[in-house]
Protein backbone atom coordinates (compact mmCIF):
# COMPACT_ATOMS: atom_id res chain seq x y z
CA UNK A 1 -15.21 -8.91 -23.40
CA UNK A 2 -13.44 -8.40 -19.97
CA UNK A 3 -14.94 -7.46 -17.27
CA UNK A 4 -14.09 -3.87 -15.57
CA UNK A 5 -13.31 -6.52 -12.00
CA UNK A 6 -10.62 -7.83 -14.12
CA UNK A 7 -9.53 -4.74 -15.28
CA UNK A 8 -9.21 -2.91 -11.84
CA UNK A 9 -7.29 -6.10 -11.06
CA UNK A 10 -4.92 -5.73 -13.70
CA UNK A 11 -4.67 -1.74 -12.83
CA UNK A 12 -4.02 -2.82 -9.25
CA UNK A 13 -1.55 -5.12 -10.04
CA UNK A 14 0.38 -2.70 -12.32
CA UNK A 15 0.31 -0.01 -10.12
CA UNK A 16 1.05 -2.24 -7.03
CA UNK A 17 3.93 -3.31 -9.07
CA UNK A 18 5.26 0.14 -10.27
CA UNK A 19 5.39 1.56 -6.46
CA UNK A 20 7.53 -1.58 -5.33
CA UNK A 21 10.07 -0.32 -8.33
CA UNK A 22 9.77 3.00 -6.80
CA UNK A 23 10.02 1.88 -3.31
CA UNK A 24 13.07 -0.49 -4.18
CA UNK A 25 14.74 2.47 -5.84
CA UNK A 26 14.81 4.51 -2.71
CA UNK A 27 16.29 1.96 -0.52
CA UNK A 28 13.34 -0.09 1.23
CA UNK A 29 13.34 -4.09 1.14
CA UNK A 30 10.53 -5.90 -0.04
CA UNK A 31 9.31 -8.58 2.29
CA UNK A 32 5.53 -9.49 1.11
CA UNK A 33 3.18 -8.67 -1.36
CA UNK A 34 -0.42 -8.64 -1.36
CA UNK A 35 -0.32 -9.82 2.58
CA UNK A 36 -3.52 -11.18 3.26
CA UNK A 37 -5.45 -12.51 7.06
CA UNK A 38 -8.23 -11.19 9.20
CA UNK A 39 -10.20 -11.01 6.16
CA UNK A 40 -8.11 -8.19 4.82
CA UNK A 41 -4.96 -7.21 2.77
CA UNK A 42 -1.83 -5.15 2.97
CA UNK A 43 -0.50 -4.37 -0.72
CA UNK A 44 3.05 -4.60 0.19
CA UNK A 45 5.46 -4.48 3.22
CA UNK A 46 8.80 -2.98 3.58
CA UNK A 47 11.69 -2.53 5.63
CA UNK A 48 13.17 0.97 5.20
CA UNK A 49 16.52 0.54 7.36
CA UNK A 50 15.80 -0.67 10.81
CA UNK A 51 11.56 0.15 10.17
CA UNK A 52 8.67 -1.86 8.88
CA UNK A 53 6.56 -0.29 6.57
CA UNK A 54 2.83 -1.29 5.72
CA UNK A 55 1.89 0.41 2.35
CA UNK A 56 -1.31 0.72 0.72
CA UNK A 57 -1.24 1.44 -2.89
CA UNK A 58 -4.23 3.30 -4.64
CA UNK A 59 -4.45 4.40 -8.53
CA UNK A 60 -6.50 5.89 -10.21
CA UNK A 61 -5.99 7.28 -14.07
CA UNK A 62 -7.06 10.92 -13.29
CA UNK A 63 -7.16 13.14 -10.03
CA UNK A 64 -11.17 13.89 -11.29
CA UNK A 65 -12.41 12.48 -8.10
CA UNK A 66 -10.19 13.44 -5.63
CA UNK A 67 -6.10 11.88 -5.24
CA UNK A 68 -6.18 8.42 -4.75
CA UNK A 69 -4.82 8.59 -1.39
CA UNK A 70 -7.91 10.31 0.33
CA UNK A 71 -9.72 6.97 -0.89
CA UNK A 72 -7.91 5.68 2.42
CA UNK A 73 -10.69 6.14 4.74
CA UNK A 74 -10.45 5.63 8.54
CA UNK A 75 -12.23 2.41 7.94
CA UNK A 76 -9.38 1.61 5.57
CA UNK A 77 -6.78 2.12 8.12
CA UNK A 78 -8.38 0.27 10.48
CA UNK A 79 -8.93 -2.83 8.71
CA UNK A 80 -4.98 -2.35 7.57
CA UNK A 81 -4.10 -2.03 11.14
CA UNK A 82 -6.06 -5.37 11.83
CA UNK A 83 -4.05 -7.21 9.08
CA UNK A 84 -0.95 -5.63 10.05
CA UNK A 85 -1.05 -6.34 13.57
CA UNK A 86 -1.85 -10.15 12.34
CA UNK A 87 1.61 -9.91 10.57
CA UNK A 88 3.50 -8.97 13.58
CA UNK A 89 1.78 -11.32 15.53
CA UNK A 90 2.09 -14.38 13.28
CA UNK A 91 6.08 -13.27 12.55
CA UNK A 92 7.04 -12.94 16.34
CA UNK A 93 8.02 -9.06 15.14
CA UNK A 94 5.25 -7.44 18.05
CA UNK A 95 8.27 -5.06 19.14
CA UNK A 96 9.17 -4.09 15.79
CA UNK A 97 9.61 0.27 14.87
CA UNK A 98 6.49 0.29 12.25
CA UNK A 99 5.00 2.72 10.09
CA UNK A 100 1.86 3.09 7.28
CA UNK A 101 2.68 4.50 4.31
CA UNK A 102 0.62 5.27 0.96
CA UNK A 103 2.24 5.13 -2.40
CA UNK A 104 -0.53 6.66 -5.12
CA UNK A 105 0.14 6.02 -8.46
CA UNK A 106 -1.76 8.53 -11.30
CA UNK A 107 -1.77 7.37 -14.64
CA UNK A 108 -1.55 9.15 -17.62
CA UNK A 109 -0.14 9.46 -21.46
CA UNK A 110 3.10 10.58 -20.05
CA UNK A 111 3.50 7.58 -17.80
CA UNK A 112 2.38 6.41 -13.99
CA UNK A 113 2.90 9.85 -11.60
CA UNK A 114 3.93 8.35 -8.12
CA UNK A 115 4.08 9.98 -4.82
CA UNK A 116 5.23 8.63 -1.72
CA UNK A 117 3.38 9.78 1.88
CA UNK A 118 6.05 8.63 4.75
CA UNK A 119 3.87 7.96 7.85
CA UNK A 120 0.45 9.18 5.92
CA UNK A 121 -1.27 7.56 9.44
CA UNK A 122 -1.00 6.45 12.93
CA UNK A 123 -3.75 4.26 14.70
CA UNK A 124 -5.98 5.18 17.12
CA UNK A 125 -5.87 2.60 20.41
C-alpha cells in the first residue's frame, strides 16, 4: 500500500515537472528546482530574458475546491519571499529585476490543463 504522502509527492513532482516543460517552451531558463533554505522551498526558478522568476507550482486533479492557485495564501507568499530573498542573498543577485509567478496544473482524462499567472504577487515590505 502507498501512502497518500507519497502520492502527493509523486503528483507534485509530476506536475512540478510538466510546468518546467511548459515554462521551457515559452522561452524562460531553468536555473533550480525545488530551491530549498529558511526552512522553506521555491518549486522552481527562472530567468525569462533579463528577469528572475520564483514560481510556485500547485495541482490539484479537479477545480472542486477552488483553482489551485488561490491555495497560495499570504502566508504562502511570505514564506516564498523569505526563501527567495535567501537565494538572492546567497547568489550575490540582491539587485536582480524579480518576479513571483504561479504555474497551476489541473489534471484530468484529457491530460494536465496548465495556466501560467505572470506576476500573480508582489510583497508587502
Amino acid at each position: 500500500m502507498v501512502k497518500a504522502s507519497s502520492n502527493k509527492r509523486s503528483e507534485g513532482r509530476r506536475s512540478e515537472d510538466e510546468a518546467g516543460r511548459y515554462l521551457e517552451s515559452r522561452g524562460h531558463v531553468i536555473l533550480e528546482r525545488n530551491f530549498r533554505a529558511v526552512r522553506g522551498e521555491i518549486d522552481l526558478i527562472t530567468r525569462d530574458g533579463n528577469v528572475l522568476v520564483f514560481v510556485e507550482v500547485k495541482s490539484a486533479t479537479s477545480g472542486i475546491f477552488g483553482s489551485p492557485e488561490e491555495r497560495v495564501t499570504w502566508r504562502k507568499r511570505r514564506q516564498i519571499g523569505k526563501v527567495a530573498l535567501a537565494f538572492l542573498t546567497n547568489r550575490g543577485l540582491g539587485d536582480s529585476d524579480c518576479r513571483f509567478d504561479v504555474v497551476s496544473v489541473i489534471w484530468s482524462g484529457a491530460g494536465p490543463e496548465i495556466r501560467h499567472i505572470e506576476n500573480a504577487f508582489w510583497l508587502d515590505r
